[in-house]
PDB file of N, CA and C in Angstrom:
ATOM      1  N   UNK A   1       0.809  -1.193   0.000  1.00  0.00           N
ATOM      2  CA  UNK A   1       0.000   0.000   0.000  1.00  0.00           C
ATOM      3  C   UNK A   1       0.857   1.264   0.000  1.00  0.00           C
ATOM      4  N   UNK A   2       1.919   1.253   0.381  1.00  0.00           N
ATOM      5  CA  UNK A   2       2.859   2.372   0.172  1.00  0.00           C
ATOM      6  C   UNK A   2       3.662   3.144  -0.741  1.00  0.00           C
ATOM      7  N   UNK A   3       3.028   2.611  -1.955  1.00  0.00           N
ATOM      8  CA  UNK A   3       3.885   2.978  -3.567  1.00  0.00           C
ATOM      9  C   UNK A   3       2.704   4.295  -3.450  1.00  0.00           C
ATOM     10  N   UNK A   4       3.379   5.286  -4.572  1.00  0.00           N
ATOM     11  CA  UNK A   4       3.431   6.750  -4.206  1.00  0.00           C
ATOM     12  C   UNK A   4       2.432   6.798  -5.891  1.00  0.00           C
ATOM     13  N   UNK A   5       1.711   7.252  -5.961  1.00  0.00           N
ATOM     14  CA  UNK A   5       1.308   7.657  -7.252  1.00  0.00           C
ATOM     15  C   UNK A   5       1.638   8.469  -8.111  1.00  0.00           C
ATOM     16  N   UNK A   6       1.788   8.917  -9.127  1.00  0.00           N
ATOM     17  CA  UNK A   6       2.297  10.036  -9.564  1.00  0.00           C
ATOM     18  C   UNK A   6       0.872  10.698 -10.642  1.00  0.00           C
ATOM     19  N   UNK A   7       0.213  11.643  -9.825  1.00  0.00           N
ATOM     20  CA  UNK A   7      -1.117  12.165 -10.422  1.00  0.00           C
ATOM     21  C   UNK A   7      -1.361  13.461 -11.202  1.00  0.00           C
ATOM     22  N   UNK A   8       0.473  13.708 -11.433  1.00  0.00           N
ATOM     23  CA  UNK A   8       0.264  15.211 -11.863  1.00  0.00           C
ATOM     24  C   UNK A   8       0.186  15.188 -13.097  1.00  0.00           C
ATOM     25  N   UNK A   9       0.166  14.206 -14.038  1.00  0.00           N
ATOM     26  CA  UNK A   9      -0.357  14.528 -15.569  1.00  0.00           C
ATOM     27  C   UNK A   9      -2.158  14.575 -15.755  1.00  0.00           C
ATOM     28  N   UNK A  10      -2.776  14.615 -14.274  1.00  0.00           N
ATOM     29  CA  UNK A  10      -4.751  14.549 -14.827  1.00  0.00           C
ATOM     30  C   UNK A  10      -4.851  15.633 -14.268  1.00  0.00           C
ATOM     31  N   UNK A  11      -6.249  15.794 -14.870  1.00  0.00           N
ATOM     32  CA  UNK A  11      -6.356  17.007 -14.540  1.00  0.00           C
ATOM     33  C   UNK A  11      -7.400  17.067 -13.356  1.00  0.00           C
ATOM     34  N   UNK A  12      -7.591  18.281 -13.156  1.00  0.00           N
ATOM     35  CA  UNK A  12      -8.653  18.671 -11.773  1.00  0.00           C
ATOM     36  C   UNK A  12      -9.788  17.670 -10.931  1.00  0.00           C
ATOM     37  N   UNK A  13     -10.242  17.929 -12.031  1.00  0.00           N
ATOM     38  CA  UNK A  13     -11.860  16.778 -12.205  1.00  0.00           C
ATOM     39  C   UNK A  13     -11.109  15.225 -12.366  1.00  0.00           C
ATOM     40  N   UNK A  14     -10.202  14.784 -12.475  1.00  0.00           N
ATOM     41  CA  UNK A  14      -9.434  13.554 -12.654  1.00  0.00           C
ATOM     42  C   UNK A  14      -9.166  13.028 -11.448  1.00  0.00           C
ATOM     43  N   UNK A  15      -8.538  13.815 -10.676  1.00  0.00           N
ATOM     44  CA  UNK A  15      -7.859  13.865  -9.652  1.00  0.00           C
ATOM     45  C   UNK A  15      -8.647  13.867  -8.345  1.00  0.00           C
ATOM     46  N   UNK A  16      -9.750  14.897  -8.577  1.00  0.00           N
ATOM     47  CA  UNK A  16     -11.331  14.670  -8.006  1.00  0.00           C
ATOM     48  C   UNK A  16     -11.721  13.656  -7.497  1.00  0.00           C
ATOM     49  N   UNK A  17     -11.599  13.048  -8.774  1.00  0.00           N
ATOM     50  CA  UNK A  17     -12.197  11.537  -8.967  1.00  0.00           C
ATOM     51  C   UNK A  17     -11.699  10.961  -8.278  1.00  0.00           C
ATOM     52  N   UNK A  18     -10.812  10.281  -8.852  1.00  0.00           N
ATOM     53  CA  UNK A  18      -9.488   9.547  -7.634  1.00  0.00           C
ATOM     54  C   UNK A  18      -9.460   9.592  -6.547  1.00  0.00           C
ATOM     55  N   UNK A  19      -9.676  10.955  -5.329  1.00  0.00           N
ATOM     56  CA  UNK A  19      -9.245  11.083  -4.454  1.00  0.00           C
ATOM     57  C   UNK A  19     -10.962   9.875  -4.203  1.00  0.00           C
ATOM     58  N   UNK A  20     -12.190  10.807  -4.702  1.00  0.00           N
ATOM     59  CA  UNK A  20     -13.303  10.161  -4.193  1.00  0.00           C
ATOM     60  C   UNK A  20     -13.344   8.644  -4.111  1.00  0.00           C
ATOM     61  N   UNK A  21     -12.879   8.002  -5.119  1.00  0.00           N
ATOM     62  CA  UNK A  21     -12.890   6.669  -4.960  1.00  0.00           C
ATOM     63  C   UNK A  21     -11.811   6.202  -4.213  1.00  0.00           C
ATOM     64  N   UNK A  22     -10.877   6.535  -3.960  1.00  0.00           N
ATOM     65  CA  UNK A  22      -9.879   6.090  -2.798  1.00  0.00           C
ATOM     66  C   UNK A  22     -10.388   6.251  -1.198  1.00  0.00           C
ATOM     67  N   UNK A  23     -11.204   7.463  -1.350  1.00  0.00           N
ATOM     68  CA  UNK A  23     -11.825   7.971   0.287  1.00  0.00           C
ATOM     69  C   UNK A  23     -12.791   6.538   0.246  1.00  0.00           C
ATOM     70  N   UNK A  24     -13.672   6.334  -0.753  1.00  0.00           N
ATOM     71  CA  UNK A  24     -14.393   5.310  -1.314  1.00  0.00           C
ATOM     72  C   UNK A  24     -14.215   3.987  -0.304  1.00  0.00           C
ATOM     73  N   UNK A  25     -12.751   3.159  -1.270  1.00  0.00           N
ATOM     74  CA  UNK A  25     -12.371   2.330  -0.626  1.00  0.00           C
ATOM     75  C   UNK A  25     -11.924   2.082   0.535  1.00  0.00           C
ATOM     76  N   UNK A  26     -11.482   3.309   1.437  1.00  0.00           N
ATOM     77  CA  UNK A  26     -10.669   3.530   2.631  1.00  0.00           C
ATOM     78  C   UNK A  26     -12.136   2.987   3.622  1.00  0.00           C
ATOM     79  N   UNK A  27     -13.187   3.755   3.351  1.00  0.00           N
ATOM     80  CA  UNK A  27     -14.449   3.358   4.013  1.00  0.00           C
ATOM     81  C   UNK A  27     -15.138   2.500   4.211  1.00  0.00           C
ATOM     82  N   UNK A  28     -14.859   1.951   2.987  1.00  0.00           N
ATOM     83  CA  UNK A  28     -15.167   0.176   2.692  1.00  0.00           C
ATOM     84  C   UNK A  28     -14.596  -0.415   3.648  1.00  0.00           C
ATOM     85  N   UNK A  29     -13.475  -0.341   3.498  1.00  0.00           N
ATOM     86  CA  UNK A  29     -12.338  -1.140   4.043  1.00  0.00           C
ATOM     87  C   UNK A  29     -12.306  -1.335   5.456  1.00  0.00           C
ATOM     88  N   UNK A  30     -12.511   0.114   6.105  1.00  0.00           N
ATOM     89  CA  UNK A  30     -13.390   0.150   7.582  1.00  0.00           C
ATOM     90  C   UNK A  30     -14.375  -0.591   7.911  1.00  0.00           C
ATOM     91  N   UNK A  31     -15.270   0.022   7.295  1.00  0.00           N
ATOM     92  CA  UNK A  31     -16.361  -1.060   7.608  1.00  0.00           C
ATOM     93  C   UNK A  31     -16.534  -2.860   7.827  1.00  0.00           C
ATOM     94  N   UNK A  32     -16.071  -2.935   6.680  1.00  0.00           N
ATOM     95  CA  UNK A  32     -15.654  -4.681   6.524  1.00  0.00           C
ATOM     96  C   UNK A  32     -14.700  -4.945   7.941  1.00  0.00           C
ATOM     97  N   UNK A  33     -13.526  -4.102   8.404  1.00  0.00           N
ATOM     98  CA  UNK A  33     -12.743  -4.847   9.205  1.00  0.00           C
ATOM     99  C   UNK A  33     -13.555  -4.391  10.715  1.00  0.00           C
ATOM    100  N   UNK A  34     -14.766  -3.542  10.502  1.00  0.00           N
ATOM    101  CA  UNK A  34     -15.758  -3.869  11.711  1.00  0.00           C
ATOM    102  C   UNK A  34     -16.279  -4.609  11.566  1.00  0.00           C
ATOM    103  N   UNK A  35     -17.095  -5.054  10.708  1.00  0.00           N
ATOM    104  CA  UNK A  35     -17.653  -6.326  10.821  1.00  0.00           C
ATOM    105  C   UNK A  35     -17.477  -7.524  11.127  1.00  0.00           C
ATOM    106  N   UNK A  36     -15.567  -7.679  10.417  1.00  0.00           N
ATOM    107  CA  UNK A  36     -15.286  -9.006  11.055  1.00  0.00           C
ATOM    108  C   UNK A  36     -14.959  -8.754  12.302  1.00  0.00           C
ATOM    109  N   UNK A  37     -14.586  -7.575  13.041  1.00  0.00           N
ATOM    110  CA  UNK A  37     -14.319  -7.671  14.600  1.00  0.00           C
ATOM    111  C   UNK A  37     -15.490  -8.094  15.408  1.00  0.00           C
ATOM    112  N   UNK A  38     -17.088  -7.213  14.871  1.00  0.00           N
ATOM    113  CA  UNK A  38     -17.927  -7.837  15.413  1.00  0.00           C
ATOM    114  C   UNK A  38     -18.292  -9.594  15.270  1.00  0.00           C
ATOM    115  N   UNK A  39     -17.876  -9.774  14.050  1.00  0.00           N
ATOM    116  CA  UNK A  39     -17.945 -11.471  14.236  1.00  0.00           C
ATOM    117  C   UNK A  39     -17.072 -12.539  14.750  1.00  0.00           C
ATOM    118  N   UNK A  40     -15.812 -11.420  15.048  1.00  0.00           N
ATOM    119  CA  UNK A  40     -14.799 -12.460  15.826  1.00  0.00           C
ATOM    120  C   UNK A  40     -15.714 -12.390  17.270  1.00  0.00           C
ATOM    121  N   UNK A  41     -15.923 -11.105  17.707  1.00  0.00           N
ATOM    122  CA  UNK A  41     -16.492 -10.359  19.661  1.00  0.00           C
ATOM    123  C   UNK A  41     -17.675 -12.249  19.660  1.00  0.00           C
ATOM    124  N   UNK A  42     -18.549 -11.867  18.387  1.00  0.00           N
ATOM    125  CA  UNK A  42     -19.830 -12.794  18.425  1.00  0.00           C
ATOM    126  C   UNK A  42     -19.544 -14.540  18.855  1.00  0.00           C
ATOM    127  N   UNK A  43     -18.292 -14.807  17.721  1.00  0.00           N
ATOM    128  CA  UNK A  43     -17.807 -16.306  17.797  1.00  0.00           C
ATOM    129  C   UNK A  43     -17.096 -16.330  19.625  1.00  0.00           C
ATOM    130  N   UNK A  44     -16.541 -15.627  19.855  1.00  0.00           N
ATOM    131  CA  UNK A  44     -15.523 -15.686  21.255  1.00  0.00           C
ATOM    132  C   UNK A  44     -16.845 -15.994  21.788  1.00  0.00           C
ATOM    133  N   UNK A  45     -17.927 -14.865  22.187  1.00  0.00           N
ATOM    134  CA  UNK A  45     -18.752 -15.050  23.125  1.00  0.00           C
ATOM    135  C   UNK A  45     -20.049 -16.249  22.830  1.00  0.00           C
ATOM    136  N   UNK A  46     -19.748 -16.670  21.855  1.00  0.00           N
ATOM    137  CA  UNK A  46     -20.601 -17.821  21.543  1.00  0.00           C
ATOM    138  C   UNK A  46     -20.016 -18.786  21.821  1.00  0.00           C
ATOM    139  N   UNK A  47     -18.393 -19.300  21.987  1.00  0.00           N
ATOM    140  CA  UNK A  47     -17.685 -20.216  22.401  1.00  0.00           C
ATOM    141  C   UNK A  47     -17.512 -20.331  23.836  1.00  0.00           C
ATOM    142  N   UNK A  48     -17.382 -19.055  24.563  1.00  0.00           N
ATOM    143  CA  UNK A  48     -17.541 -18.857  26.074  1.00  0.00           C
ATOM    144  C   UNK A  48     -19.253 -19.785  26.657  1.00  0.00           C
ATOM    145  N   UNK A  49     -20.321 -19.218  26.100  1.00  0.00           N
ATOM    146  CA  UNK A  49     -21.873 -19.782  26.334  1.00  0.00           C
ATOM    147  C   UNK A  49     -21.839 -21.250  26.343  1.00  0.00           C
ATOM    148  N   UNK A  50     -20.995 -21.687  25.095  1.00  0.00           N
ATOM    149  CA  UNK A  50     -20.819 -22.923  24.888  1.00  0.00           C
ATOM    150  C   UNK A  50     -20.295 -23.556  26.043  1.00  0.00           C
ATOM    151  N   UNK A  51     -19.474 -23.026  26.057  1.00  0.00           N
ATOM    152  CA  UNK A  51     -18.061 -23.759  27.355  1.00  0.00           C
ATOM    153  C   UNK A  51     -18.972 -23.919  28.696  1.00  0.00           C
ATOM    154  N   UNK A  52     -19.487 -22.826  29.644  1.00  0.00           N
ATOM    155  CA  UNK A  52     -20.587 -22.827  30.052  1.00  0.00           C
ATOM    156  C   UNK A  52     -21.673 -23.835  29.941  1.00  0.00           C
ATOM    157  N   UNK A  53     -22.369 -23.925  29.349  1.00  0.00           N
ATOM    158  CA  UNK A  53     -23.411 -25.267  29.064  1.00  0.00           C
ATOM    159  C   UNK A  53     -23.126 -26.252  29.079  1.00  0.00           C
ATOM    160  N   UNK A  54     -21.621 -26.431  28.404  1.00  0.00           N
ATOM    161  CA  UNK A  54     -21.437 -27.588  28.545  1.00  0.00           C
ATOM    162  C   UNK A  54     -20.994 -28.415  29.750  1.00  0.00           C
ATOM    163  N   UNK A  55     -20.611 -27.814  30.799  1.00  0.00           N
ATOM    164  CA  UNK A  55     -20.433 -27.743  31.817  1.00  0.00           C
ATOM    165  C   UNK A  55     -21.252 -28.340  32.979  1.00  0.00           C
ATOM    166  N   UNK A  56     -22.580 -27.990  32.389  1.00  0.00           N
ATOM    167  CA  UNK A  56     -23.644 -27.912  33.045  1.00  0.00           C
ATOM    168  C   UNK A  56     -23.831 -30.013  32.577  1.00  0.00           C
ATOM    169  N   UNK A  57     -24.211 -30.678  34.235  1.00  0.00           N
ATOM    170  CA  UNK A  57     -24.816 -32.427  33.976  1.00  0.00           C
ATOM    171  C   UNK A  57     -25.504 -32.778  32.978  1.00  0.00           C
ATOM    172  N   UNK A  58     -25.215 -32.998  31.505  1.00  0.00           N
ATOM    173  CA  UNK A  58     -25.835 -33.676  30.729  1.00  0.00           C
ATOM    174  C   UNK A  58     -26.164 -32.761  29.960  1.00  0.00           C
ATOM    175  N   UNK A  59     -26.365 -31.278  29.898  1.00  0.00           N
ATOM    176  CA  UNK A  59     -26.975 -30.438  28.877  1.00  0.00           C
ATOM    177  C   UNK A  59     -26.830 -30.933  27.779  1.00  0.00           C
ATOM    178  N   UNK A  60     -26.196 -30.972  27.105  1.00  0.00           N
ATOM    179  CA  UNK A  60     -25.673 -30.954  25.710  1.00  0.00           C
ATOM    180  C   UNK A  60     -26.436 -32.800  25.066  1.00  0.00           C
ATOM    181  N   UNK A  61     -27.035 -33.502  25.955  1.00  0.00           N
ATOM    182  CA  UNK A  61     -27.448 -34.956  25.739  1.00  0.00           C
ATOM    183  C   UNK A  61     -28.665 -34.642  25.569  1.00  0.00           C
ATOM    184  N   UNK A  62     -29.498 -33.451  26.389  1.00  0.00           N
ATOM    185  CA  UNK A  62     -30.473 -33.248  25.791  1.00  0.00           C
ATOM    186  C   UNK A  62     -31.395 -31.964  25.289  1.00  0.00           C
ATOM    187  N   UNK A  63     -30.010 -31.078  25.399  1.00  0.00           N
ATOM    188  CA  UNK A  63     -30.719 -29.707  24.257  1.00  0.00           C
ATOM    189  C   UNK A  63     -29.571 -29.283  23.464  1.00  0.00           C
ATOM    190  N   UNK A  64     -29.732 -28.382  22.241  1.00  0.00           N
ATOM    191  CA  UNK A  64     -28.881 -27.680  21.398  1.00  0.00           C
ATOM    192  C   UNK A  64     -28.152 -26.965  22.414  1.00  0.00           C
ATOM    193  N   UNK A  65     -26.792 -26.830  21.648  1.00  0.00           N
ATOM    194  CA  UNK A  65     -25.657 -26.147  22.361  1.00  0.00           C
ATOM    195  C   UNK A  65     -25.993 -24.886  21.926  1.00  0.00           C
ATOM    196  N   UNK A  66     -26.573 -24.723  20.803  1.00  0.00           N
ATOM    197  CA  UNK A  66     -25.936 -23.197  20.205  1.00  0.00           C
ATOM    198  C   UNK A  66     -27.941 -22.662  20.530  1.00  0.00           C
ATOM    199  N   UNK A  67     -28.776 -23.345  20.668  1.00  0.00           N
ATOM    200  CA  UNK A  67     -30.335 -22.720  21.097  1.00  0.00           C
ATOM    201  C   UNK A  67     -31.218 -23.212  21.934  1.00  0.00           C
ATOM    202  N   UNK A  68     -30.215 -23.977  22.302  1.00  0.00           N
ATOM    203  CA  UNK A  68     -30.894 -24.545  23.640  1.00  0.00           C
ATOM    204  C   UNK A  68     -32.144 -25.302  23.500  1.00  0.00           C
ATOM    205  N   UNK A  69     -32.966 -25.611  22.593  1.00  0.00           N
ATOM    206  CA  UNK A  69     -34.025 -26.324  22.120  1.00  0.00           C
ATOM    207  C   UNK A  69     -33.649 -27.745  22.615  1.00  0.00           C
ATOM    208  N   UNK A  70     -34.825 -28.014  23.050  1.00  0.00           N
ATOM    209  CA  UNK A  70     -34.497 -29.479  23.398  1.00  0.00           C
ATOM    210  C   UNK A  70     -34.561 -30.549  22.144  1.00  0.00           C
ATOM    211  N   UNK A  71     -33.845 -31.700  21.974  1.00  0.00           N
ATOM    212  CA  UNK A  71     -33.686 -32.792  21.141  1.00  0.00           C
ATOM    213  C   UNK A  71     -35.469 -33.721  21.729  1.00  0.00           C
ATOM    214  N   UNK A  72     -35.571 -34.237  20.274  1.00  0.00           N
ATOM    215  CA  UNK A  72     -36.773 -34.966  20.645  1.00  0.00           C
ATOM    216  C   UNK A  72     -36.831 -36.076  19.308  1.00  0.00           C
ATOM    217  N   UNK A  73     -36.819 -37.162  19.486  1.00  0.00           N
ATOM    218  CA  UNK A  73     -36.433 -38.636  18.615  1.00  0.00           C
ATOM    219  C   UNK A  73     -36.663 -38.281  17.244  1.00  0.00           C
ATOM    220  N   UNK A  74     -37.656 -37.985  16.765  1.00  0.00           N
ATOM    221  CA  UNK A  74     -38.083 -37.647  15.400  1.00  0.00           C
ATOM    222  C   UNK A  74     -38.280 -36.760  14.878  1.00  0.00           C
ATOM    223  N   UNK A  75     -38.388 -35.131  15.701  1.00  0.00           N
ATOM    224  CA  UNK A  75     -39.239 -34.253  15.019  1.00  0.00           C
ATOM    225  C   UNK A  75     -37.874 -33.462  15.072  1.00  0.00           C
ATOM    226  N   UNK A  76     -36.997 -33.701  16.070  1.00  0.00           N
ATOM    227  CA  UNK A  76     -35.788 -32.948  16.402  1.00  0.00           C
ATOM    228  C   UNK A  76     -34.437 -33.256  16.594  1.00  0.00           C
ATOM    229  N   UNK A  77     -34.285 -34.226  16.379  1.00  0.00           N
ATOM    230  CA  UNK A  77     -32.736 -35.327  16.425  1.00  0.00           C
ATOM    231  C   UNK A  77     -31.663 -34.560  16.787  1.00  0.00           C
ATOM    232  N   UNK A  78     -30.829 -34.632  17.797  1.00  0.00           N
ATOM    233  CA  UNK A  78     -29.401 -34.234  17.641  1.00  0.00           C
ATOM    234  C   UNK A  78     -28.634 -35.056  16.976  1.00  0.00           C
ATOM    235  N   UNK A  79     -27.491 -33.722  16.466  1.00  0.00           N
ATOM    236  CA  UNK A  79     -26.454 -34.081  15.337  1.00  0.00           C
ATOM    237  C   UNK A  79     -25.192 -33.271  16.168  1.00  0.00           C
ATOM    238  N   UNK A  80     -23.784 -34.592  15.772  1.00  0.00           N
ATOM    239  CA  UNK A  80     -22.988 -33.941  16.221  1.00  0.00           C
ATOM    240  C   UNK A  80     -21.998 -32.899  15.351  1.00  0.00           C
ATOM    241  N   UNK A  81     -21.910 -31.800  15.557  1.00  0.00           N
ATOM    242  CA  UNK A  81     -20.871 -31.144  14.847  1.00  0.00           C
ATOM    243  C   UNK A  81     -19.266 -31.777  14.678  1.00  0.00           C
ATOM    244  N   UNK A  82     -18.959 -31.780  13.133  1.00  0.00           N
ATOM    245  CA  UNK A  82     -17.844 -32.209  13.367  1.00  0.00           C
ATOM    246  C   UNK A  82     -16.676 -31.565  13.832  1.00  0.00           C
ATOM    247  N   UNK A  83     -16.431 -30.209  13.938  1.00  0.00           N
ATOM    248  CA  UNK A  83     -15.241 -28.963  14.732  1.00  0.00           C
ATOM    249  C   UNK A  83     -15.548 -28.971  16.006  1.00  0.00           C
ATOM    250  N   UNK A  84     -16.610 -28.917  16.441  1.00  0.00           N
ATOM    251  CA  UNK A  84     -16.373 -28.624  17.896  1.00  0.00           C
ATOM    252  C   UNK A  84     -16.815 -29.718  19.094  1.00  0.00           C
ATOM    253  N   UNK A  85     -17.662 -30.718  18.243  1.00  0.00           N
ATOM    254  CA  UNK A  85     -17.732 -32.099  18.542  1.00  0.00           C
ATOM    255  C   UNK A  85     -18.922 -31.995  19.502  1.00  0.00           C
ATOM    256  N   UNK A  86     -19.935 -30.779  19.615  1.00  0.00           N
ATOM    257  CA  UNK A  86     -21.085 -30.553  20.714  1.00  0.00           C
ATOM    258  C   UNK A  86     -22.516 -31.019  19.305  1.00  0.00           C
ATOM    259  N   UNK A  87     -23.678 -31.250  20.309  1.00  0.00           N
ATOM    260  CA  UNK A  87     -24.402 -31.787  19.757  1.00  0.00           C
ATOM    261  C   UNK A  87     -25.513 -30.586  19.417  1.00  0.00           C
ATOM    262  N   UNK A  88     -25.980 -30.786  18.588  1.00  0.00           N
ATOM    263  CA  UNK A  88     -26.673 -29.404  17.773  1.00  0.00           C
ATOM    264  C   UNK A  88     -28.290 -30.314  16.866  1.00  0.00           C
ATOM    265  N   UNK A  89     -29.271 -29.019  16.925  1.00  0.00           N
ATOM    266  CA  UNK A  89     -30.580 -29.231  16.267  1.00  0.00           C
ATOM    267  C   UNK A  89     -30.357 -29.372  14.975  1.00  0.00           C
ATOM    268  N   UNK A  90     -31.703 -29.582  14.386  1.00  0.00           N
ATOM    269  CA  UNK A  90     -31.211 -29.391  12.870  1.00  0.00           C
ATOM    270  C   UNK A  90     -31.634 -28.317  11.877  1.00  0.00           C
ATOM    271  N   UNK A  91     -31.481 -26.968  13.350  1.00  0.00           N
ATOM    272  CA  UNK A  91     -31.935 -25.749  12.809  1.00  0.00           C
ATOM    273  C   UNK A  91     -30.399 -24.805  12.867  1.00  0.00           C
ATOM    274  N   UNK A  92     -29.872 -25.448  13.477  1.00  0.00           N
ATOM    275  CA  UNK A  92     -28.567 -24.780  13.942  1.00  0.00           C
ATOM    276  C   UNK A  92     -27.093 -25.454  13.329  1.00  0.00           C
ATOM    277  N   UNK A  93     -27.242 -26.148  12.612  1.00  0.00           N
ATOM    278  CA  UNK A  93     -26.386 -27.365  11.886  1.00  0.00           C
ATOM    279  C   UNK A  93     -26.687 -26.900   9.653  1.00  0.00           C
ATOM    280  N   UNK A  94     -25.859 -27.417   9.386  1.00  0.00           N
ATOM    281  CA  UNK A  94     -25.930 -27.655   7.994  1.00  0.00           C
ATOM    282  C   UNK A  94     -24.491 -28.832   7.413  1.00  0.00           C
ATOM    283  N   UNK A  95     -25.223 -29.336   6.459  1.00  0.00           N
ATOM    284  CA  UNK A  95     -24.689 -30.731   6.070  1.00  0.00           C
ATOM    285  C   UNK A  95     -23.597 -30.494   5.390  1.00  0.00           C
ATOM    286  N   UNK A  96     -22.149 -30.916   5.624  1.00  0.00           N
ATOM    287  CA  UNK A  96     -21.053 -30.729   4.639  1.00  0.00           C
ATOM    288  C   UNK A  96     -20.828 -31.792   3.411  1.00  0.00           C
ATOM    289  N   UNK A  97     -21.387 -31.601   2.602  1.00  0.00           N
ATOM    290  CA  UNK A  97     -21.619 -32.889   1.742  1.00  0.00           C
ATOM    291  C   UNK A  97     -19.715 -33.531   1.585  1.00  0.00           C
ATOM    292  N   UNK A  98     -18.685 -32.206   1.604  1.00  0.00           N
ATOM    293  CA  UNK A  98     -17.258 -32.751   1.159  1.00  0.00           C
ATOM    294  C   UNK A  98     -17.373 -33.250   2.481  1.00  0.00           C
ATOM    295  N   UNK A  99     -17.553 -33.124   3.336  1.00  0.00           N
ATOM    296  CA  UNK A  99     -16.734 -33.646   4.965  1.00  0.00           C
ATOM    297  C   UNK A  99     -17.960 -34.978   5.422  1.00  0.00           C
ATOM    298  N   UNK A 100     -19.183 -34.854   4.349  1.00  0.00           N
ATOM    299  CA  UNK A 100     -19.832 -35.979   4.731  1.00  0.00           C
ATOM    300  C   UNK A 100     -20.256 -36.053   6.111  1.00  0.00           C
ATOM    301  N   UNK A 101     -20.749 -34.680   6.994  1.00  0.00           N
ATOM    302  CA  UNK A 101     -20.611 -34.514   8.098  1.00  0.00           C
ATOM    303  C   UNK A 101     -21.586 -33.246   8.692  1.00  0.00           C
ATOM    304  N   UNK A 102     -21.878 -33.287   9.575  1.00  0.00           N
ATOM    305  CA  UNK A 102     -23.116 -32.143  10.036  1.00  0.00           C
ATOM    306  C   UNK A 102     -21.718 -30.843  10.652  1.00  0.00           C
ATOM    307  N   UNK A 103     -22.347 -29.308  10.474  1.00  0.00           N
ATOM    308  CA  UNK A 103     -21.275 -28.240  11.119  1.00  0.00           C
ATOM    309  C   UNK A 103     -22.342 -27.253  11.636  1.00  0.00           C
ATOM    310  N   UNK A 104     -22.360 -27.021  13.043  1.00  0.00           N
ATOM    311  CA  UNK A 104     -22.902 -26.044  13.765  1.00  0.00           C
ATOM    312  C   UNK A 104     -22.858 -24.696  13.406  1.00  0.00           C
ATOM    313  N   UNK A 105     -23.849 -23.580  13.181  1.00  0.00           N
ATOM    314  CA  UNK A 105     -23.814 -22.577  12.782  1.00  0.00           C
ATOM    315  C   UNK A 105     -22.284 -21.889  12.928  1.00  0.00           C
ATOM    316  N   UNK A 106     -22.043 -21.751  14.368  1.00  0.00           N
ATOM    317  CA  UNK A 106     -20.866 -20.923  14.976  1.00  0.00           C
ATOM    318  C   UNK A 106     -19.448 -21.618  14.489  1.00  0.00           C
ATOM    319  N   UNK A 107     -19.180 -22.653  14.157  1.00  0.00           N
ATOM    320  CA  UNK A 107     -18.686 -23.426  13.226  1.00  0.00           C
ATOM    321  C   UNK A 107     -17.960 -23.093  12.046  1.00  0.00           C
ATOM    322  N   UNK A 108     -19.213 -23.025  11.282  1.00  0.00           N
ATOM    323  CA  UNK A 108     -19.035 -22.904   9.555  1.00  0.00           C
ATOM    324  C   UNK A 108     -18.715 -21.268   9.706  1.00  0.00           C
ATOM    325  N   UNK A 109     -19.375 -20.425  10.752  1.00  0.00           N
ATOM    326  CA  UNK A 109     -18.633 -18.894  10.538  1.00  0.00           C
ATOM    327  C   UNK A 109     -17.263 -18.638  10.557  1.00  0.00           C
ATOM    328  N   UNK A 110     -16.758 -19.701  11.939  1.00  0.00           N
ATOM    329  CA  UNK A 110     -15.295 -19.413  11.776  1.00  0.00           C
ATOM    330  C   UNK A 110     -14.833 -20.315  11.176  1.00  0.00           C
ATOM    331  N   UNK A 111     -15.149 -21.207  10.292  1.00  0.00           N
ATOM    332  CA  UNK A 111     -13.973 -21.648   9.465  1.00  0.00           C
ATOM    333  C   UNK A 111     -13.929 -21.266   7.951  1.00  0.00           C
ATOM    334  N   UNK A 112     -12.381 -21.236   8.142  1.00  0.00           N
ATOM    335  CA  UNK A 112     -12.273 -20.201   6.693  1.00  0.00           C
ATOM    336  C   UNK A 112     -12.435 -21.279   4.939  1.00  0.00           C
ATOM    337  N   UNK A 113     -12.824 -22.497   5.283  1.00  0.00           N
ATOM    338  CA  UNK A 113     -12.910 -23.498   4.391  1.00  0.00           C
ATOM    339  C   UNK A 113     -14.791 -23.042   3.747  1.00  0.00           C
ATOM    340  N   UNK A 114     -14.789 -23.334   2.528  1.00  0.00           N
ATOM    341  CA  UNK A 114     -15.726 -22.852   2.026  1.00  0.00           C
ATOM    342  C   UNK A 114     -17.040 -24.355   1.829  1.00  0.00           C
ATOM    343  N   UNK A 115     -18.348 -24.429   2.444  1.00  0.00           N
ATOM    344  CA  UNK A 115     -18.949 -25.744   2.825  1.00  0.00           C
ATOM    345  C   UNK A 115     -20.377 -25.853   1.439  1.00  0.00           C
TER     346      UNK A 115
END
């Protein structure tokens, strides 16, 4: 990012331009690296809740880790995530057809592999 431009052959309205779409991207660029801070703050404190519950005699045998819904034989089955290895609904889960394997919402956000 530190190479120097050399803008003095455009003219006014050229240069205009430029600056606007650079202010442009600078803003972008903000934004996006808030967002992922808010989704790192979200995953930490969703892994903390986790840690927590799980903690707790048996939770996790018979409700979602990540919504707490209770598991029920047919209408609601727990599935185990394959990253974090806690047992999850099948509202909070999605199927990795390459990994052949169920992944918990909080999961598939932080991993940077594409499902």
């Amino acid at each position: 990012m530190g190479r120097k431009l050399d803008l003095s052959g455009l003219t006014d309205d050229e240069a205009e331009h430029v600056l606007k779409v650079v202010q442009r991207d600078m803003k972008l660029r903000k934004k996006e690296e808030e967002r992922l801070s808010e989704m790192k703050q979200e995953l930490a404190e969703e892994g903390s809740r986790c840690s927590i519950l799980s903690k707790q005699h048996r939770f996790n045998e018979h409700c979602c880790i990540r919504c707490c819904a209770p598991f029920t034989f047919l209408l609601n089955p727990k599935r185990q995530c394959l990253d974090c290895q806690y047992n999850v609904c099948k509202t909070c889960c999605t199927y990795s057809k390459r990994d052949k394997a169920w992944l918990c919402s909080a999961c598939q956000k932080g991993s940077r592999k594409p499902y």
